[in-house]
Protein backbone atom coordinates (compact mmCIF):
# COMPACT_ATOMS: atom_id res chain seq x y z
CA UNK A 1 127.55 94.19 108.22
CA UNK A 2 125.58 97.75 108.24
CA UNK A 3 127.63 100.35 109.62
CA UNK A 4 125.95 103.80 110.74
CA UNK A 5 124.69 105.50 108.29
CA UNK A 6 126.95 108.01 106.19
CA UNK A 7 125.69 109.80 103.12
CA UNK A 8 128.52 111.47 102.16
CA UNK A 9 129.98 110.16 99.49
CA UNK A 10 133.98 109.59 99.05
CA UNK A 11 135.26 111.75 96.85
CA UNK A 12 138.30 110.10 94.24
CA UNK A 13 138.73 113.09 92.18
CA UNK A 14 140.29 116.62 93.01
CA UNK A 15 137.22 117.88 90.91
CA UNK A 16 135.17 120.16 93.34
CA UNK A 17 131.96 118.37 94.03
CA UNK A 18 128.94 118.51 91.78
CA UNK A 19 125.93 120.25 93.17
CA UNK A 20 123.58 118.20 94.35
CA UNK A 21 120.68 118.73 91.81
CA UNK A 22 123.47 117.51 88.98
CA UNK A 23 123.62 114.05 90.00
CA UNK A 24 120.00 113.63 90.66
CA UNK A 25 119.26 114.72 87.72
CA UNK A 26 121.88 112.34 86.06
CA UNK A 27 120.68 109.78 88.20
CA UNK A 28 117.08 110.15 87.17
CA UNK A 29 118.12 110.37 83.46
CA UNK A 30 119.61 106.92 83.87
CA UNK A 31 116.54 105.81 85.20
CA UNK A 32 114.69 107.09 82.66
CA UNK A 33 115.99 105.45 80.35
CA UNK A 34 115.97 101.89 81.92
CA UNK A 35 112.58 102.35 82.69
CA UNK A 36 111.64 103.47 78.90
CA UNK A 37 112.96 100.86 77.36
CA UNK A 38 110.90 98.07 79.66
CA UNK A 39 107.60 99.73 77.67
CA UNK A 40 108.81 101.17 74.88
CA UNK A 41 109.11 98.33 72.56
CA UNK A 42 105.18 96.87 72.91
CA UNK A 43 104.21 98.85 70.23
CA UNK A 44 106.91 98.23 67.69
CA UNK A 45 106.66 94.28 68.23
CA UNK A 46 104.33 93.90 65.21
CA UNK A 47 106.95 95.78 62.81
CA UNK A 48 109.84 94.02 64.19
CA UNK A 49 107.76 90.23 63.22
CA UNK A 50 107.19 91.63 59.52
CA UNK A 51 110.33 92.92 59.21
CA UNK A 52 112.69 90.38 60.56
CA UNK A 53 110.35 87.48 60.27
CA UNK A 54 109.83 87.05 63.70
CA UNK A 55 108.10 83.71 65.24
CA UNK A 56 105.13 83.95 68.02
CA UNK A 57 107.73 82.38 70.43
CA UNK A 58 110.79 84.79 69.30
CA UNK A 59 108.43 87.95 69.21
CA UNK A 60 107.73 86.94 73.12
CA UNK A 61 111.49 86.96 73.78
CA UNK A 62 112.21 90.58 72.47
CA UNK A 63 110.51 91.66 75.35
CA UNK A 64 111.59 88.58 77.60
CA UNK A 65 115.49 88.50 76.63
CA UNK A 66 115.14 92.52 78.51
CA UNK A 67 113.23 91.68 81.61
CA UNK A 68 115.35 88.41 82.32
CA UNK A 69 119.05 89.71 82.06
CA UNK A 70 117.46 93.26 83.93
CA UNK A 71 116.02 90.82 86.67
CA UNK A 72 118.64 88.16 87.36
CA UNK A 73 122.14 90.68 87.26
CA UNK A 74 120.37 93.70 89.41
CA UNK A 75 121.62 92.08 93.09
CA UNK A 76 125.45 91.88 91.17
CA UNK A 77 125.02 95.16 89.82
CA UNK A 78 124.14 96.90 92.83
CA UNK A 79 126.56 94.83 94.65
CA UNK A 80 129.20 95.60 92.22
CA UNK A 81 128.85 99.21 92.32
CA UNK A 82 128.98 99.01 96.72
CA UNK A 83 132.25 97.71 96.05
CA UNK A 84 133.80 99.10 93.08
CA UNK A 85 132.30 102.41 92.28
CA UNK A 86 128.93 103.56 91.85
CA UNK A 87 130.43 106.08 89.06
CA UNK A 88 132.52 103.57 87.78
CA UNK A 89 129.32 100.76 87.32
CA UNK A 90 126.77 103.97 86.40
CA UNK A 91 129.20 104.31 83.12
CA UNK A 92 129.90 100.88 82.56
CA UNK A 93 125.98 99.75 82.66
CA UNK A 94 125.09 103.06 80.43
CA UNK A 95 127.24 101.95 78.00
CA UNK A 96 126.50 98.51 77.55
CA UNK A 97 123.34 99.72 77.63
CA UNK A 98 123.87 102.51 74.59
CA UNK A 99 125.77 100.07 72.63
CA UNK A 100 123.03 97.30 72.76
CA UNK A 101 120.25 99.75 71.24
CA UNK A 102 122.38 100.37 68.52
CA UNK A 103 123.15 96.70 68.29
CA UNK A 104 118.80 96.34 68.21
CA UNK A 105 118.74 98.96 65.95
CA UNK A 106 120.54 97.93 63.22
CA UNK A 107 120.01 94.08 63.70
CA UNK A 108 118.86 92.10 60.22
CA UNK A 109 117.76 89.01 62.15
CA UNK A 110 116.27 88.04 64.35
CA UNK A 111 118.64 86.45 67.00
CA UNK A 112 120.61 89.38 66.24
CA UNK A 113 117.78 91.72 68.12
CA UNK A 114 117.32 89.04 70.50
CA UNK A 115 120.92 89.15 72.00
CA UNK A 116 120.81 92.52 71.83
CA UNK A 117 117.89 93.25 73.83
CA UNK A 118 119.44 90.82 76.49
CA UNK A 119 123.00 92.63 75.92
CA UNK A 120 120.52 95.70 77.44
CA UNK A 121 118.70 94.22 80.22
CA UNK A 122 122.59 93.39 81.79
CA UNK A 123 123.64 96.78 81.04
CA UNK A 124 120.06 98.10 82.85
CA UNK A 125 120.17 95.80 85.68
CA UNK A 126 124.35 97.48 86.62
CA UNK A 127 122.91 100.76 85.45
CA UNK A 128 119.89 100.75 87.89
CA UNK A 129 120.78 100.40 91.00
CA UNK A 130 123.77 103.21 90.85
CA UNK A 131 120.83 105.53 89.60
CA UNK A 132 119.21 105.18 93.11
CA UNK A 133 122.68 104.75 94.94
CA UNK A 134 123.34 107.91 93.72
CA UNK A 135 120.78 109.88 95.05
CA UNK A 136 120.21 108.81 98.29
CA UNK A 137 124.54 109.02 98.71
CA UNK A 138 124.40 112.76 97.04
CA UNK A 139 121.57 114.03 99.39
CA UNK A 140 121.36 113.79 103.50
CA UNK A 141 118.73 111.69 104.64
CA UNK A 142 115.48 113.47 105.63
CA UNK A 143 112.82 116.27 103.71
CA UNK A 144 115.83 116.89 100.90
CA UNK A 145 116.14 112.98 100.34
CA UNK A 146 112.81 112.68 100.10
CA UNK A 147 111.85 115.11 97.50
CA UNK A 148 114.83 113.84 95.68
CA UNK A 149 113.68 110.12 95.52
CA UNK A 150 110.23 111.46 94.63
CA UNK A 151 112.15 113.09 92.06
CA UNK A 152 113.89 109.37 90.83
CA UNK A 153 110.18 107.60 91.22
CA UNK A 154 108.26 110.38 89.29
CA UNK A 155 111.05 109.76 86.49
CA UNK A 156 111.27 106.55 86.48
CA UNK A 157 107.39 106.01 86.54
CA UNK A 158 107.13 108.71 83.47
CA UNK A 159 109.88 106.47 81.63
CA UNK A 160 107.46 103.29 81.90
CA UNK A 161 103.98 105.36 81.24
CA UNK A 162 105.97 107.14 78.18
CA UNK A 163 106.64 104.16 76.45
CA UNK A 164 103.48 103.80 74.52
CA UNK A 165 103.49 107.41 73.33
CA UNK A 166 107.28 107.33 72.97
CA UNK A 167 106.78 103.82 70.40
CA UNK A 168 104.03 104.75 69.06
CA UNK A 169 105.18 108.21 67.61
CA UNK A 170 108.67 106.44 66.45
CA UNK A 171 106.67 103.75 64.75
CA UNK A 172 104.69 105.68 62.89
CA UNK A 173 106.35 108.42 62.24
CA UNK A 174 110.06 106.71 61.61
CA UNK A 175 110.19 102.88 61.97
CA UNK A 176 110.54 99.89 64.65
CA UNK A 177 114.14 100.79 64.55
CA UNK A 178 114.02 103.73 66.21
CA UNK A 179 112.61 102.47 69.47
CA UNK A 180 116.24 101.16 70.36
CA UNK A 181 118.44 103.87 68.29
CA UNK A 182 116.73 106.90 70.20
CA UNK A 183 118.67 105.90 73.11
CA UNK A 184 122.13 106.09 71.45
CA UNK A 185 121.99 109.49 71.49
CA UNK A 186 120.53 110.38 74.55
CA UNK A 187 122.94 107.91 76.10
CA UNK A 188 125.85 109.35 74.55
CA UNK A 189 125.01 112.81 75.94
CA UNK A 190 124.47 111.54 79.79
CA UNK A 191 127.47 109.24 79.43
CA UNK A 192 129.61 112.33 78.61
CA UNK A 193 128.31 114.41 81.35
CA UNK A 194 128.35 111.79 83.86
CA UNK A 195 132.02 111.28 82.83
CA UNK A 196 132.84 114.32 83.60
CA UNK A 197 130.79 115.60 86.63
CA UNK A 198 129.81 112.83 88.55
CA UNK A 199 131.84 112.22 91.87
CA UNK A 200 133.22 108.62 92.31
CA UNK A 201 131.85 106.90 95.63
CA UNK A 202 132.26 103.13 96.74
CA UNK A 203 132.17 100.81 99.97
CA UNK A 204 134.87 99.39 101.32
CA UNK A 205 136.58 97.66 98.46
CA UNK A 206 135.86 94.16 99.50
CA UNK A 207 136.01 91.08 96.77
CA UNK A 208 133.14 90.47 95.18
CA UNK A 209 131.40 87.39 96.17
CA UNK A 210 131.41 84.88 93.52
CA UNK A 211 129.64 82.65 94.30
CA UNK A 212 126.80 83.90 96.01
CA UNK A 213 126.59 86.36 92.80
CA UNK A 214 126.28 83.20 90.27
CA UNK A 215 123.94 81.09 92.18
CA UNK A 216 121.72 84.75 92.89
CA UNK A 217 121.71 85.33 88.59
CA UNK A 218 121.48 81.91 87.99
CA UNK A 219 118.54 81.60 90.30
CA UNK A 220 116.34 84.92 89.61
CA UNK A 221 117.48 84.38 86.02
CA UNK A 222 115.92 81.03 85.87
CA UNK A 223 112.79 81.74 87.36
CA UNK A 224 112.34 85.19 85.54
CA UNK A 225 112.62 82.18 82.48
CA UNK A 226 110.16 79.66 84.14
CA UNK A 227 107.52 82.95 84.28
CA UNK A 228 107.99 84.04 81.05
CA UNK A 229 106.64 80.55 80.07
CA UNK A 230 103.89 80.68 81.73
CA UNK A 231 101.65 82.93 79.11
CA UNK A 232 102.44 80.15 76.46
CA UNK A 233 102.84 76.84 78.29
CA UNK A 234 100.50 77.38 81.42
CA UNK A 235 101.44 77.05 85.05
CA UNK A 236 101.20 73.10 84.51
CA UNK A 237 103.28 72.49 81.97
CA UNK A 238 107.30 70.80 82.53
CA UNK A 239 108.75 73.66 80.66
CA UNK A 240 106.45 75.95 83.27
CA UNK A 241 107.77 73.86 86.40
CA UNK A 242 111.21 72.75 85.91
CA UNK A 243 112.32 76.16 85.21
CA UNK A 244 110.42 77.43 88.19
CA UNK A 245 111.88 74.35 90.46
CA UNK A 246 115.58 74.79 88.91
CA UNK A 247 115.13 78.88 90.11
CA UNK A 248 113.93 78.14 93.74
CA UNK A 249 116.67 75.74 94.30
CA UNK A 250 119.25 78.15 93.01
CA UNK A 251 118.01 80.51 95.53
CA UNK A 252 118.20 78.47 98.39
CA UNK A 253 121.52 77.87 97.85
CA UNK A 254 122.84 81.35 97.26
CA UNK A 255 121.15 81.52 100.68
CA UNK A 256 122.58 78.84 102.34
CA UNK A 257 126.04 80.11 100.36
CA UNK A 258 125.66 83.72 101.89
CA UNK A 259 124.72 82.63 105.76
CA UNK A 260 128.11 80.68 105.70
CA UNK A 261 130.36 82.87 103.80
CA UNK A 262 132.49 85.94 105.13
CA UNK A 263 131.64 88.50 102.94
CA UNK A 264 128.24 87.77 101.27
CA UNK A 265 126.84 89.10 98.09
CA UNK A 266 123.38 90.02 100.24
CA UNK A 267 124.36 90.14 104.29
CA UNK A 268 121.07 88.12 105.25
CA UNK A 269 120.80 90.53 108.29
CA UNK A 270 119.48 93.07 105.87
CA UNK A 271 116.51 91.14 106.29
CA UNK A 272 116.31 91.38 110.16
CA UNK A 273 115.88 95.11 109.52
CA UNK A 274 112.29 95.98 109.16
CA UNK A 275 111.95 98.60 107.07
CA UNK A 276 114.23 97.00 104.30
CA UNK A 277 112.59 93.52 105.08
CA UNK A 278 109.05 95.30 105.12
CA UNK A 279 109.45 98.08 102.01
CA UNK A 280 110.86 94.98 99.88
CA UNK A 281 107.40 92.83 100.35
CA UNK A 282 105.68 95.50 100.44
CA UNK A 283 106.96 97.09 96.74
CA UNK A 284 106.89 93.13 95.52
CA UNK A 285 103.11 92.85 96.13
CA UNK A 286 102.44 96.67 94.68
CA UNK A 287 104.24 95.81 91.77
CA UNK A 288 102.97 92.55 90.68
CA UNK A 289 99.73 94.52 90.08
CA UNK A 290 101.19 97.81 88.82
CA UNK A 291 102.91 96.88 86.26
CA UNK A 292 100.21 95.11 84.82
CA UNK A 293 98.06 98.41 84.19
CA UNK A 294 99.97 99.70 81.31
CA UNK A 295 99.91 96.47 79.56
CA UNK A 296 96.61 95.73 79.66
CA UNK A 297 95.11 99.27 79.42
CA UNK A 298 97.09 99.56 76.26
CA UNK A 299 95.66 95.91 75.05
CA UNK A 300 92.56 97.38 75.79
CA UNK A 301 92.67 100.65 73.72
CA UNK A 302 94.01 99.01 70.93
CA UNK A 303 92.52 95.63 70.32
CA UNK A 304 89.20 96.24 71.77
CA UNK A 305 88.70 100.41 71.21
CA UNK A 306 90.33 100.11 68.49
CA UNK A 307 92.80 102.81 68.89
CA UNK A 308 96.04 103.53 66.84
CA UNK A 309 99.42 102.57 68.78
CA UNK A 310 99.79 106.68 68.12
CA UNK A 311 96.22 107.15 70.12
CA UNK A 312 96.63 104.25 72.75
CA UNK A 313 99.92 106.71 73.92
CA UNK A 314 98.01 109.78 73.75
CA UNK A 315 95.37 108.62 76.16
CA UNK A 316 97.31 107.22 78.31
CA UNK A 317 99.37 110.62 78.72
CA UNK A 318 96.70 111.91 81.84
CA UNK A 319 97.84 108.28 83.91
CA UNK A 320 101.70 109.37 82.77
CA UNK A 321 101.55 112.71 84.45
CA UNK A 322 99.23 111.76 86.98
CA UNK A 323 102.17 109.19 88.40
CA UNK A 324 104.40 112.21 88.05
CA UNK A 325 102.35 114.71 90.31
CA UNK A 326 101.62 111.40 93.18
CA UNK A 327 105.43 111.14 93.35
CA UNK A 328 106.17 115.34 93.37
CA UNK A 329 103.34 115.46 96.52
CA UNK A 330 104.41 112.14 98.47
CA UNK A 331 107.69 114.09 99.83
CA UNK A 332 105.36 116.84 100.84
CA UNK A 333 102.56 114.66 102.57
CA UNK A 334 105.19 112.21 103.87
CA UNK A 335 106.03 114.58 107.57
CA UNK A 336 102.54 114.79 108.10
CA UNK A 337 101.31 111.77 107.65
CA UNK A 338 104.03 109.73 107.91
CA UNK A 339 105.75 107.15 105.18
CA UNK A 340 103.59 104.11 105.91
CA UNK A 341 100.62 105.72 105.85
CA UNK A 342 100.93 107.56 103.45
CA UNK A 343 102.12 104.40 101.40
CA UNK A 344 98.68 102.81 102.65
CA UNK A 345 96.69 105.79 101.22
CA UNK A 346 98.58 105.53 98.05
CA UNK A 347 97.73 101.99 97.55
CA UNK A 348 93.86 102.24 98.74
CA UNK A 349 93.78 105.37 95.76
CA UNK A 350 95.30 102.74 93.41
CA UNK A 351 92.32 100.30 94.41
CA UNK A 352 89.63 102.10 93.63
CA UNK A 353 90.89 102.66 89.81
CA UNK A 354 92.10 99.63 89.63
CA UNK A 355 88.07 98.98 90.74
CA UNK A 356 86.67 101.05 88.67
CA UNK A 357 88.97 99.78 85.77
CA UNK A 358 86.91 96.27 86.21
CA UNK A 359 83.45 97.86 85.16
CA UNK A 360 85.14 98.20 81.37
CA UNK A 361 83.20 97.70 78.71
CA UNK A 362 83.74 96.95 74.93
CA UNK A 363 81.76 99.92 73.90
CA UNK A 364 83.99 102.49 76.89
CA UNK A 365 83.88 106.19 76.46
CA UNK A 366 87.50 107.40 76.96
CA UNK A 367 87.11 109.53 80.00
CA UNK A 368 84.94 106.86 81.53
CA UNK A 369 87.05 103.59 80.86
CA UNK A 370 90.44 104.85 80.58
CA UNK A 371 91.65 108.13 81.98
CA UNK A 372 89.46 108.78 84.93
CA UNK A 373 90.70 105.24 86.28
CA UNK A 374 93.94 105.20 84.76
CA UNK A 375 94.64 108.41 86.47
CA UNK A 376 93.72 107.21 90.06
CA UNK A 377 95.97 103.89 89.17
CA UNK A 378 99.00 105.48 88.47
CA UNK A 379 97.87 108.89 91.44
CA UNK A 380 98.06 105.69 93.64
CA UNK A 381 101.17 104.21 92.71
CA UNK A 382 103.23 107.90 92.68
CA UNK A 383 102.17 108.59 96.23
CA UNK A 384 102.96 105.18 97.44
CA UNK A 385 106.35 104.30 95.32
CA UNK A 386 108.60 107.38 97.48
CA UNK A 387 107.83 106.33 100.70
CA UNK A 388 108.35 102.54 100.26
CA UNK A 389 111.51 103.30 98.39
CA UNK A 390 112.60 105.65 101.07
CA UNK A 391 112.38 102.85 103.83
CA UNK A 392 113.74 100.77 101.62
CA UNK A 393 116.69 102.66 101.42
CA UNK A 394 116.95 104.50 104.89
CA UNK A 395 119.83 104.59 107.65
CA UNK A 396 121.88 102.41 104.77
CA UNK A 397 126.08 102.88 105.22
CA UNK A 398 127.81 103.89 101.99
CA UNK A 399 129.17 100.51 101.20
CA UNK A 400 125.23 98.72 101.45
CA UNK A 401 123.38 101.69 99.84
CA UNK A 402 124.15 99.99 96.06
CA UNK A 403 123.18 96.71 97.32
CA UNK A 404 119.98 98.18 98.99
CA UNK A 405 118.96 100.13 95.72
CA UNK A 406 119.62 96.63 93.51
CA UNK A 407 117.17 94.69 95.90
CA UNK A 408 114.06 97.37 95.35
CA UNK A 409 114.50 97.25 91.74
CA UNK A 410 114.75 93.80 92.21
CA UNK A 411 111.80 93.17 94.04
CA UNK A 412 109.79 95.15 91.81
CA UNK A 413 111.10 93.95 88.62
CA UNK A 414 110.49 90.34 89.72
CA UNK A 415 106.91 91.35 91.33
CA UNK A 416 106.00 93.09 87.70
CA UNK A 417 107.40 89.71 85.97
CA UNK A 418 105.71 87.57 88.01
CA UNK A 419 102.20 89.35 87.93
CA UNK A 420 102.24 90.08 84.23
CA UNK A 421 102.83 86.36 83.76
CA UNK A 422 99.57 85.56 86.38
CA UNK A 423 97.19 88.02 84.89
CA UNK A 424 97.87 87.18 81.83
CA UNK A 425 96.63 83.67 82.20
CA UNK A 426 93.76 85.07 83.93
CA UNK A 427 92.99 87.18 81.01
CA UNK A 428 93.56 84.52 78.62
CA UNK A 429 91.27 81.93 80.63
CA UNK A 430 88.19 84.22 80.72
CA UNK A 431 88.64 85.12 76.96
CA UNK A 432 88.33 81.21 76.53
CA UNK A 433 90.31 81.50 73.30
CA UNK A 434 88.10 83.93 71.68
CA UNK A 435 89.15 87.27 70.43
CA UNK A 436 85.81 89.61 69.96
CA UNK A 437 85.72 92.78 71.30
CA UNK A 438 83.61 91.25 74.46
CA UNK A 439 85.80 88.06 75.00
CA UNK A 440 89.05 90.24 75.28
CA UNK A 441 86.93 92.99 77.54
CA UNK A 442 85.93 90.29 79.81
CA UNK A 443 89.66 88.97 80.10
CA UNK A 444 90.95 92.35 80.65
CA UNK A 445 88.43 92.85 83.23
CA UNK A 446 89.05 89.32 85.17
CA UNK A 447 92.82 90.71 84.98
CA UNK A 448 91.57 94.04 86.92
CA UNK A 449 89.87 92.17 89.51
CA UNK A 450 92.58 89.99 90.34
CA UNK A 451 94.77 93.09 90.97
CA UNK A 452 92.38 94.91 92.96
CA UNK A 453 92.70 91.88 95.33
CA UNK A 454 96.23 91.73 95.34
CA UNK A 455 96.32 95.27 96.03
CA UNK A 456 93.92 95.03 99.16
CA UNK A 457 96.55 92.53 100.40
CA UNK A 458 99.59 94.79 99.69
CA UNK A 459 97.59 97.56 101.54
CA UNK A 460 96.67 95.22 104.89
CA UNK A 461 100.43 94.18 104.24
CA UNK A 462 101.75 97.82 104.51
CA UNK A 463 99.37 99.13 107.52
CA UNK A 464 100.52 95.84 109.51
CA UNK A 465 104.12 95.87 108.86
CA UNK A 466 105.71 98.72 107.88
CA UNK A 467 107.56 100.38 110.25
CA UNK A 468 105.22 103.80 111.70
CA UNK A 469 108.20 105.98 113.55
CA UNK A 470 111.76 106.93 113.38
CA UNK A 471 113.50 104.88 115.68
CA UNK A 472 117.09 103.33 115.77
CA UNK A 473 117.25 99.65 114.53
CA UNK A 474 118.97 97.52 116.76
CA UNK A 475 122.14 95.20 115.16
CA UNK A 476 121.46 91.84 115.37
CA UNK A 477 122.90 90.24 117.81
CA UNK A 478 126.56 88.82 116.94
CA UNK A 479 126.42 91.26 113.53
CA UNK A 480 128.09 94.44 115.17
CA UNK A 481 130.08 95.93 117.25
CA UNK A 482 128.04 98.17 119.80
CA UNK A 483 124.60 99.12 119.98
CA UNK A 484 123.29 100.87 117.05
CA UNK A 485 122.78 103.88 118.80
CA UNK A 486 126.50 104.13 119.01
CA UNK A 487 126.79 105.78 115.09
CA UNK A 488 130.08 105.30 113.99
CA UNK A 489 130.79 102.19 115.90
CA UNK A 490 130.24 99.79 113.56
CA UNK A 491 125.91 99.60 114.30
CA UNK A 492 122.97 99.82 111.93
CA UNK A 493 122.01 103.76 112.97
CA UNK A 494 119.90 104.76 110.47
CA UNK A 495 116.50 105.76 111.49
CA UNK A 496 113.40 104.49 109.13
CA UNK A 497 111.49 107.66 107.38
CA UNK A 498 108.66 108.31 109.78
């Protein structure tokens, strides 16, 4: 059950309160580096074959081993930290998550990377949500809130644009190793300031459910698995479909498991409430084609342009900041014009790169066939991330906000999984096998056109169902006690972000 809505966070230390600013900017470091390390690791993946004698099918998991554990454990982190501390679950997933590059870092075989790189997606997927949780429980809903989720996208979004330039400049000026040991470090030093100034803040202390939080991991887990196979098997192929099958059948019974259980992992009411309901589709769709761009404009500097790993980062460095400045000016543009529109206009500026981005040719001039489109891709995708994560999020009580943040990262992760896994077919089928400058170009193209569609849709998806004013959201009925304009009486009362 959503209670009214209550951003101030429960203080279990005698510690005066960190300012504001502090745990965002904690937060956002967090998120940084979860973000970083989705990217970072492309460009090392040929030094990590040579060097640990890597097979096709085990390079393919270094990246995989991530995406899975950060995609099937976010729900139970972000649960987890609702009911026993977002503090408490920020440390524990930045650890795990410190320790594991290290573990990567100094592997000497190959299985040895492998389970680390999955002994980092768990420690992402309970360090992600709390970076989000954070925020929006630090700050009062409204302009402040806004700015500082912009503040959480723009960082996040930098983390996944920096990865290229990031890898690339530890690759060639250090080696693959350094890709995963950079972030012992740079944990170390947030984990010691987040011990000591971040304030402790958690729901209502219920038990976890079990259950529902097996069957969830099991499920997304399974089909982040049956996707991954996709780009080597096909969509046809048993090892493509059983997978896929196993997943959906999970997840129908985590959701039979939670509409019959007293306290549920994931209250399926949540879904009654539009603008969660709404910004989750909505951020699904957007990022089953966003998350493509880096991978493929990278593919596309490198194998056809025939950029360095070094170069590939530096041009991609305009898209990087231009994702920055669309997430600084969407807090700014989101009174006037409102969150779903402005999420609209975001979107329809992400369409025409991702347009232009189709017209690419093997023989591309850099400002023509990378930044100039890159730039409106990732313009698009900064001024439409805030406001969809601000619905997403808005009018949540304290002891749903962790659960709220888990299911946007979730939704997005699993969007970027899935899409990756599409496009890439798509690319592969209009190469036809072949691997000239002009067969790849002509993949990577098919790949942009396929997105452009999908984004259309997301954009018709966002004009005709997210929500367009502030209003009170009524409790469903049977789910409350009161109306939820009665704030503090057990109702939903958090008002959307008009």
């Amino acid at each position: 059950m959503l209670r009214a809505a209550d951003t101030t966070p429960i203080s279990r230390s005698r510690r005066p309160v960190p300012p504001a600013w502090l745990v965002v900017a904690l937060a956002c470091a967090g998120q940084f580096l979860v973000v970083l390390d989705i990217s970072v690791v492309n460009v090392a993946l040929p030094s990590m074959r040579a060097d640990l004698a890597l097979s096709g099918a085990g390079l393919q998991w270094v990246v995989n081993a991530y995406t899975i554990a950060f995609a099937g454990f976010m729900l139970l982190g972000g649960r987890a930290g609702d009911l026993y501390g977002r503090k408490r679950m920020f440390l524990t997933g930045l650890a795990l998550f410190t320790l594991a590059s290290l573990g990567g870092g100094l592997a000497q075989e190959g299985w040895q990377l492998l389970a680390a790189r999955a002994a980092q997606g768990l420690g992402a997927a309970v360090l992600a949500p709390s970076t989000l949780t954070l925020v929006t429980s630090s700050v009062p809903e409204g302009a402040a809130r806004a700015r500082a989720i912009a503040t959480w996208t723009a960082v996040g979004a930098g983390g996944g644009a920096a990865g290229g330039l990031v890898g690339g400049l530890l690759v060639d000026g250090l080696s693959w190793r350094w890709v995963l040991l950079i972030n012992v470090p740079v944990g170390a030093l947030v984990l010691l300031a987040a011990l000591v100034r971040l304030p402790e803040s958690r729901g209502d202390g219920r038990h976890l459910d079990l259950p529902g939080a097996l069957l969830v991991t099991a499920g997304l887990a399974t089909l982040a698995y049956g996707i991954s196979q996709t780009e080597s098997e096909g969509w046809t192929a048993s090892a493509t479909l059983l997978p896929l099958a196993a997943g959906v059948l999970l997840v129908a019974a985590f959701l039979l498991v939670e509409s019959r259980t007293a306290g549920p992992l994931m209250p399926l009411t949540l879904f009654r409430v539009r603008s969660v309901s709404s910004a989750n589709a909505a951020n699904f769709v957007s990022g089953s084609a966003m998350f493509c761009m880096w991978y493929f404009m990278t593919l596309y500097a490198q194998n056809v342009l025939g950029y360095s790993p070094l170069e590939a980062g530096l041009a991609l460095v305009p898209s990087s900041l231009a994702v920055v400045v669309g997430s600084k000016l969407a807090p700014r543009l989101i009174p006037g014009l409102g969150a779903r529109n402005l999420a609209v206009l975001g979107t329809l500026v992400a369409v025409a790169g991702f347009a232009w981005q189709t017209t690419m040719t093997a023989d591309g001039a850099y400002v023509t066939a990378i930044m100039i489109p890159g730039v409106l891709m990732m313009l698009g995708a900064g001024l439409a991330a805030t406001p969809i994560a601000a619905l997403a999020t808005s009018g949540a009580a304290p002891e749903e906000a962790g659960l709220l943040s888990g299911l946007i990262n979730t939704s997005r992760t699993m969007g970027g999984s899935l899409g990756l896994a599409a496009m890439s077919t798509v690319a592969a089928g209009h190469a036809h096998g072949a691997t000239t400058p002009e067969a790849l170009t002509d993949g990577y193209a098919a790949a942009f056109r396929v997105s452009t569609v999908v984004l259309l849709g997301g954009a018709v998806l966002m004009a005709l169902w997210l929500p367009g004013k502030a209003r009170p959201v009524k409790i469903p009925a049977g789910q409350g006690e009161g109306s939820a304009a009665e704030e503090g009486a057990g109702g939903l009362a958090g008002r959307p972000v008009e």
